[in-house]
Protein backbone atom coordinates (compact mmCIF):
# COMPACT_ATOMS: atom_id res chain seq x y z
CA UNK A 1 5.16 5.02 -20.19
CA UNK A 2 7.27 1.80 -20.66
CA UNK A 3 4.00 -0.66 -20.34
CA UNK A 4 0.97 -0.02 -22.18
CA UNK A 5 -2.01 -1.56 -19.84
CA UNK A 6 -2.73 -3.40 -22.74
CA UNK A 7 0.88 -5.34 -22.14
CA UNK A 8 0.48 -5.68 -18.60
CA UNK A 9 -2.45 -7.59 -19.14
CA UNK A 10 -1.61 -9.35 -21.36
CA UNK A 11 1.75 -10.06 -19.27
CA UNK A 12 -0.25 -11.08 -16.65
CA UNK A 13 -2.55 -13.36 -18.71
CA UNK A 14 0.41 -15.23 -19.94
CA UNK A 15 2.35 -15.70 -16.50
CA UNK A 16 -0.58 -17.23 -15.13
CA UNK A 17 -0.52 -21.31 -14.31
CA UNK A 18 -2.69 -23.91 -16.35
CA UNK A 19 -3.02 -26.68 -13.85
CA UNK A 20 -4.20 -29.41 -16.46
CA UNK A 21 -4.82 -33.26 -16.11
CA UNK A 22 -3.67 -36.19 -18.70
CA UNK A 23 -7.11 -35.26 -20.50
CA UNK A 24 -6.07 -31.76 -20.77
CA UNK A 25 -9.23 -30.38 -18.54
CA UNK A 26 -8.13 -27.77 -15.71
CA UNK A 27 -8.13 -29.29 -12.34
CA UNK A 28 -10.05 -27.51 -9.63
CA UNK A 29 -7.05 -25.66 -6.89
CA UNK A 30 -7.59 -26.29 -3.36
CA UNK A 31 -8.73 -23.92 -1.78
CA UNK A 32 -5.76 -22.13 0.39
CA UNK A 33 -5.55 -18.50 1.34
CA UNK A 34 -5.42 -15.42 -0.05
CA UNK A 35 -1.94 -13.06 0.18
CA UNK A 36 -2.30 -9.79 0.11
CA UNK A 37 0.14 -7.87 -1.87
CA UNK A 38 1.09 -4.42 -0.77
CA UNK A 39 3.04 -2.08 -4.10
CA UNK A 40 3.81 0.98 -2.42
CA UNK A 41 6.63 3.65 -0.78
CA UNK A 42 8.69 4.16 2.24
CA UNK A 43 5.56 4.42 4.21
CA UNK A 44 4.37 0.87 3.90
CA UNK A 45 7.74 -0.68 2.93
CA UNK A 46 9.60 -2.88 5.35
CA UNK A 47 12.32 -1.13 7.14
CA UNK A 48 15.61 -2.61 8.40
CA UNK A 49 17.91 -2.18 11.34
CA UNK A 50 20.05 0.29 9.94
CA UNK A 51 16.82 2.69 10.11
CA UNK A 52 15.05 1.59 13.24
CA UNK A 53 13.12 3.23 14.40
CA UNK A 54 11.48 4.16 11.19
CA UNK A 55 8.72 1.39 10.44
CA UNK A 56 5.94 1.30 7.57
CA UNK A 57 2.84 0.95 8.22
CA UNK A 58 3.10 -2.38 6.03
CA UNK A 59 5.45 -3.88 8.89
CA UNK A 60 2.56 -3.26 11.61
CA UNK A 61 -0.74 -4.87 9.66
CA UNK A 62 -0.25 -8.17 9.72
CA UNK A 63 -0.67 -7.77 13.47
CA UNK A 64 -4.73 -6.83 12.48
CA UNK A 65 -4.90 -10.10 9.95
CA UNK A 66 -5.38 -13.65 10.89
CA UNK A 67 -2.54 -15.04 11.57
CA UNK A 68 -2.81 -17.75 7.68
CA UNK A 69 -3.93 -14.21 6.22
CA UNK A 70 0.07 -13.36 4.66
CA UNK A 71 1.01 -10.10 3.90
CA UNK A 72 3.47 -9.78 1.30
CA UNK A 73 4.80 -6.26 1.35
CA UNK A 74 6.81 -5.27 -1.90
CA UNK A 75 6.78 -1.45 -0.77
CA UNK A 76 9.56 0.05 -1.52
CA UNK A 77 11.48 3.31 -0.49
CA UNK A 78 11.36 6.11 -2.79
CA UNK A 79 9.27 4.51 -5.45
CA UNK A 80 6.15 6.20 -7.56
CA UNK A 81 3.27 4.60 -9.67
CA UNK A 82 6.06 4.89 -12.44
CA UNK A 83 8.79 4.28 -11.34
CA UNK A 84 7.46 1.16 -9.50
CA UNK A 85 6.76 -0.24 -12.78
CA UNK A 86 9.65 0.87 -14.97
CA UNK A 87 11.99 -0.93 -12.61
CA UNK A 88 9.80 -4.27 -13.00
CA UNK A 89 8.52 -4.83 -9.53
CA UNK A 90 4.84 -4.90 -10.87
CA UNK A 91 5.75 -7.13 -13.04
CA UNK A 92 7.62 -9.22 -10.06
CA UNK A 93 4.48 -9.36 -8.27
CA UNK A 94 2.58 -10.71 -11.21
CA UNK A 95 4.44 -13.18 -11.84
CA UNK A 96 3.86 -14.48 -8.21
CA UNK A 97 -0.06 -13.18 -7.49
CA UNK A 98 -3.05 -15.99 -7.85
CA UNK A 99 -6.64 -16.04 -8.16
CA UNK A 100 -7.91 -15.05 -5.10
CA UNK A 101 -4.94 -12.80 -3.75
CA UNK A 102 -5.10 -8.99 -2.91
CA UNK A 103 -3.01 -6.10 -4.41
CA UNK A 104 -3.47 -3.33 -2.25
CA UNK A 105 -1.66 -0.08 -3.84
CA UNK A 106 -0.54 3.16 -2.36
CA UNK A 107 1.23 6.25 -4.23
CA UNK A 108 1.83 9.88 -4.02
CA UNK A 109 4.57 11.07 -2.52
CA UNK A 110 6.99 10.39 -5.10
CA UNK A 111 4.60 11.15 -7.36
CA UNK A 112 4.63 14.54 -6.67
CA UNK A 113 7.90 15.33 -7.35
CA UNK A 114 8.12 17.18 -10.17
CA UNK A 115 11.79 17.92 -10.98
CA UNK A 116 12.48 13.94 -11.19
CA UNK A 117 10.98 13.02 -14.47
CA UNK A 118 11.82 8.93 -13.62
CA UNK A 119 9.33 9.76 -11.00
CA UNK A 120 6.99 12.33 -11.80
CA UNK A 121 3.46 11.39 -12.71
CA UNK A 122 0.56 14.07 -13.28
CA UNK A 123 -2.68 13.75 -10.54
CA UNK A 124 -5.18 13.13 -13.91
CA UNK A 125 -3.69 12.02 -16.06
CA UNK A 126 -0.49 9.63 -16.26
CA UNK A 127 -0.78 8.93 -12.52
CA UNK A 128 -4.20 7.63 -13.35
CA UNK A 129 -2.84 5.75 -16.28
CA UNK A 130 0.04 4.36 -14.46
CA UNK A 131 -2.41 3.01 -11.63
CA UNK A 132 -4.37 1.09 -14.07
CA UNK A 133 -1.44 -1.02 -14.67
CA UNK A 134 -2.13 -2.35 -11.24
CA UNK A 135 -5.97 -2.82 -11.82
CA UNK A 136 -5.66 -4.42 -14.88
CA UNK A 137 -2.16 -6.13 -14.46
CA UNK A 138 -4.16 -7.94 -10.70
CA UNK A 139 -7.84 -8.69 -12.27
CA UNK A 140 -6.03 -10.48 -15.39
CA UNK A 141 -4.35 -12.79 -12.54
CA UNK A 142 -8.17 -12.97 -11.10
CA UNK A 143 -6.50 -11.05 -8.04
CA UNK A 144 -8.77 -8.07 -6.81
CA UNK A 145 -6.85 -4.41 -6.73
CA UNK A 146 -7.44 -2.36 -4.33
CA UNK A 147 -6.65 1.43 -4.06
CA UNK A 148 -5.44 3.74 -0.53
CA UNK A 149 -4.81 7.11 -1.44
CA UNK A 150 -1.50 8.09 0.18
CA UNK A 151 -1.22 8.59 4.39
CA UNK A 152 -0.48 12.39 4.97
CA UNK A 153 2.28 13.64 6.38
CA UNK A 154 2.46 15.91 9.70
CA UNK A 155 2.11 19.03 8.80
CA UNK A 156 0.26 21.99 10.61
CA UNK A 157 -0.67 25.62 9.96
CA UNK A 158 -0.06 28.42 13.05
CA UNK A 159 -3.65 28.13 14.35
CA UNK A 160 -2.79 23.63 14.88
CA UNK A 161 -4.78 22.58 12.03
CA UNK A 162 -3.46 19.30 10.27
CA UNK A 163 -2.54 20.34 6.54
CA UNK A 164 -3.30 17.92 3.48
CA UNK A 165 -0.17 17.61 1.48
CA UNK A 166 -1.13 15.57 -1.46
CA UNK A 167 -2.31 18.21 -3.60
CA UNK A 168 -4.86 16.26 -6.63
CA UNK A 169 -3.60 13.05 -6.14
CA UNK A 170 -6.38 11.65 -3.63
CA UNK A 171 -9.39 12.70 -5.52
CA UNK A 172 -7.52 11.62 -8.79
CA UNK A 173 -7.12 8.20 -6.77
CA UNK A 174 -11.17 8.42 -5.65
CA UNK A 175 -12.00 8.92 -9.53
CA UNK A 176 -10.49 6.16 -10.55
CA UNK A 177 -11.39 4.07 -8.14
CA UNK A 178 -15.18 4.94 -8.79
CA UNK A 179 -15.01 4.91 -12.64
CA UNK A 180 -12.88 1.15 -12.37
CA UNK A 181 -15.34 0.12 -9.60
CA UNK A 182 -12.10 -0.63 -7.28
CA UNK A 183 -12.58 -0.41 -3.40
CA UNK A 184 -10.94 2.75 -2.17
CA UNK A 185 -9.08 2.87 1.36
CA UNK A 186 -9.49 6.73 1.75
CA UNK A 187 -6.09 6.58 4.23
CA UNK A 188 -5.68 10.52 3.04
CA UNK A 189 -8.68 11.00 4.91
CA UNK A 190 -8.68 8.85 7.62
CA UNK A 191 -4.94 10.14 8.80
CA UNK A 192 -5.51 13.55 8.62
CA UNK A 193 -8.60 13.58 11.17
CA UNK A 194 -6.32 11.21 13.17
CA UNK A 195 -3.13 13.83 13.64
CA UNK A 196 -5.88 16.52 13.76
CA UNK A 197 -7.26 14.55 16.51
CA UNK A 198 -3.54 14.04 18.15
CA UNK A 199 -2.52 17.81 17.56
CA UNK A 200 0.65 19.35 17.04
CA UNK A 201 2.92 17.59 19.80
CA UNK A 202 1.12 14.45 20.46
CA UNK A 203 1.61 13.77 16.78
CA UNK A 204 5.07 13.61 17.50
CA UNK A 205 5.24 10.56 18.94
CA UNK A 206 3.80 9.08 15.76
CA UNK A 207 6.19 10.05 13.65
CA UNK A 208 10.27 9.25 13.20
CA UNK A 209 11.07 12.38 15.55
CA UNK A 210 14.41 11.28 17.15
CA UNK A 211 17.37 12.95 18.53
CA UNK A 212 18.55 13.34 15.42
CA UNK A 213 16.02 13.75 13.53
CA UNK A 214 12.51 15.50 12.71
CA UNK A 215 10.84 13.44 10.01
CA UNK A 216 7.49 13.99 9.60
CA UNK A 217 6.62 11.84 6.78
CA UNK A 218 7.86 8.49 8.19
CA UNK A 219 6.79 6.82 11.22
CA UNK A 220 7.81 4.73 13.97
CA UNK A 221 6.41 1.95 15.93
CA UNK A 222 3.16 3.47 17.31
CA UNK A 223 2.61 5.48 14.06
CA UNK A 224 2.79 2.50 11.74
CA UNK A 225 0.26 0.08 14.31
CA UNK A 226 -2.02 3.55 14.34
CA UNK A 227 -2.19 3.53 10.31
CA UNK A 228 -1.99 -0.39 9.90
CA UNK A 229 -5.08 0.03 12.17
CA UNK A 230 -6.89 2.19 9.43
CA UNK A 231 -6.26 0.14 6.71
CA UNK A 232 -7.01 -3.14 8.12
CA UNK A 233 -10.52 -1.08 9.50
CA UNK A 234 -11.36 0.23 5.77
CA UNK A 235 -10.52 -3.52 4.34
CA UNK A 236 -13.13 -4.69 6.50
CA UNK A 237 -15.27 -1.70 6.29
CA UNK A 238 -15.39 -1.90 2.03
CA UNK A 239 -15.87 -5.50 2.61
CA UNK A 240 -12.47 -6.57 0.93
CA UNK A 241 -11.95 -8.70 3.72
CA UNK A 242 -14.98 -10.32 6.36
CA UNK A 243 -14.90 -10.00 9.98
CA UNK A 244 -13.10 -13.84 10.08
CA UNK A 245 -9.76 -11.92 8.23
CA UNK A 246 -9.36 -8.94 10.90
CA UNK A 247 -8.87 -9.42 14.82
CA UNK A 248 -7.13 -6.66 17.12
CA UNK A 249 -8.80 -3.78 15.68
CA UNK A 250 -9.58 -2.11 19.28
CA UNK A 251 -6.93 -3.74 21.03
CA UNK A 252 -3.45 -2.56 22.23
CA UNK A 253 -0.69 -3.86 20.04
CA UNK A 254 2.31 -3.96 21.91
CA UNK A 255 5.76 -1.29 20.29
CA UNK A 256 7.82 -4.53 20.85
CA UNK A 257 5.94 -6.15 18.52
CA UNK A 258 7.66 -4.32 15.57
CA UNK A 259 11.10 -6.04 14.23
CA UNK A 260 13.78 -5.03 11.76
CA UNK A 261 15.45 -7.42 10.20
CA UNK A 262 19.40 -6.90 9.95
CA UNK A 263 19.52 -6.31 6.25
CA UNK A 264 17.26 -5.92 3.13
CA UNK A 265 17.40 -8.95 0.78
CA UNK A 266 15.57 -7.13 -2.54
């Protein structure tokens, strides 16, 4: 691993702000509200026009926060717990998080892949170690982590039943999350009861099927408001956020709704 957690946190400890007065004694904040901070892949991560119709679910939830609720979505495509860090965007979001802010992190499915050793991490061991980078790296900012095992892809068997495709990583995520006392968005679970719900065709329409394509690990529009809708329902349900934060949870967001921007600026 390139970070030890011990350097992380100590990282952290040492980018955070000492707001002190002429007598040197720390001078109470306002009070202003908290970001939440999404590290994560290509399923959250902002898409851009080039791509449309693909859309991450990260794109879609601030349409379930209050509106001075930000979402600050440093998802990226292709990244793993690992990699994530080795390339310094934990550290990026660090450097920016406060007391009182959110980091909400999901990985897996770059995880998994075993024949790329910049992003390979094992379900129990350095996968666990790598995500308590991000526990320790946001409670050393006084942030509070929280954990969402990884949304499942559309798969099927021959008789229609939805397939989980994450192998250990979920209940190596629902460990961790227990022995670190971290809320846990079980998005694993909560997705695959949804496209077993949908079923084999309706699930289509949830993911980046186009004319030219059959993707079944990325969505579009209605996919990414369906799983925004799940996590924005578990951060209320776990109590990470209060009934004030959330609004829209039953309602229908409109597919317009969803933007790409013309070009990616990170």
């Amino acid at each position: 691993m390139s970070l030890t957690r011990r350097q992380v946190t100590v990282a952290a400890l040492s980018a955070a702000p000492l707001a002190l007065g002429a007598t040197g004694a720390a001078q109470a904040a306002p009070r202003r509200s908290p970001t939440l901070y999404i590290a994560g892949d290509s399923t959250a991560a902002q898409k851009y026009a080039d791509a449309a119709p693909e859309t991450g679910w990260g794109m879609a939830l601030p349409f379930f926060l209050r509106k001075d609720l930000p979402v600050a979505n440093h998802a990226v495509n292709g990244r793993s717990s690992k990699s994530f860090v080795d390339e310094g965007r934990l550290a990026t979001i660090l450097g920016l998080i406060r007391p009182g802010d959110l980091l909400l992190v999901q990985f897996a499915h770059n995880d998994e892949k075993t024949a790329d050793p910049t992003r390979y991490t094992e379900p129990w061991t350095t996968y666990q170690d790598y995500l308590r980078l991000y526990i320790d790296g946001a409670r050393a900012k006084g942030a509070r982590p929280v954990l969402a095992t990884s949304v499942e892809r559309r798969k099927f068997d021959a008789s229609g039943n939805a397939v989980p495709t994450h192998g250990e990583y979920p209940a190596a995520m629902r460990a961790l999350a227990a022995e670190e006392g971290v809320a846990l968005l079980d998005i694993q679970a909560l997705s695959l009861a949804l496209w077993q719900r949908l079923g084999v065709e309706e699930t289509k329409k949830y993911f980046n099927w186009t004319a030219t394509e059959q993707d079944n690990t990325h969505f579009n529009p209605p996919g990414a408001i369906a799983v925004a809708r799940l996590v924005a329902g578990e951060l209320l349900r776990h109590r990470v956020l209060a009934p004030r934060d959330v609004r829209r949870l039953d309602a229908e967001i409109p597919e317009s709704w969803i933007t790409w921007p013309s070009s990616a600026t990170a």
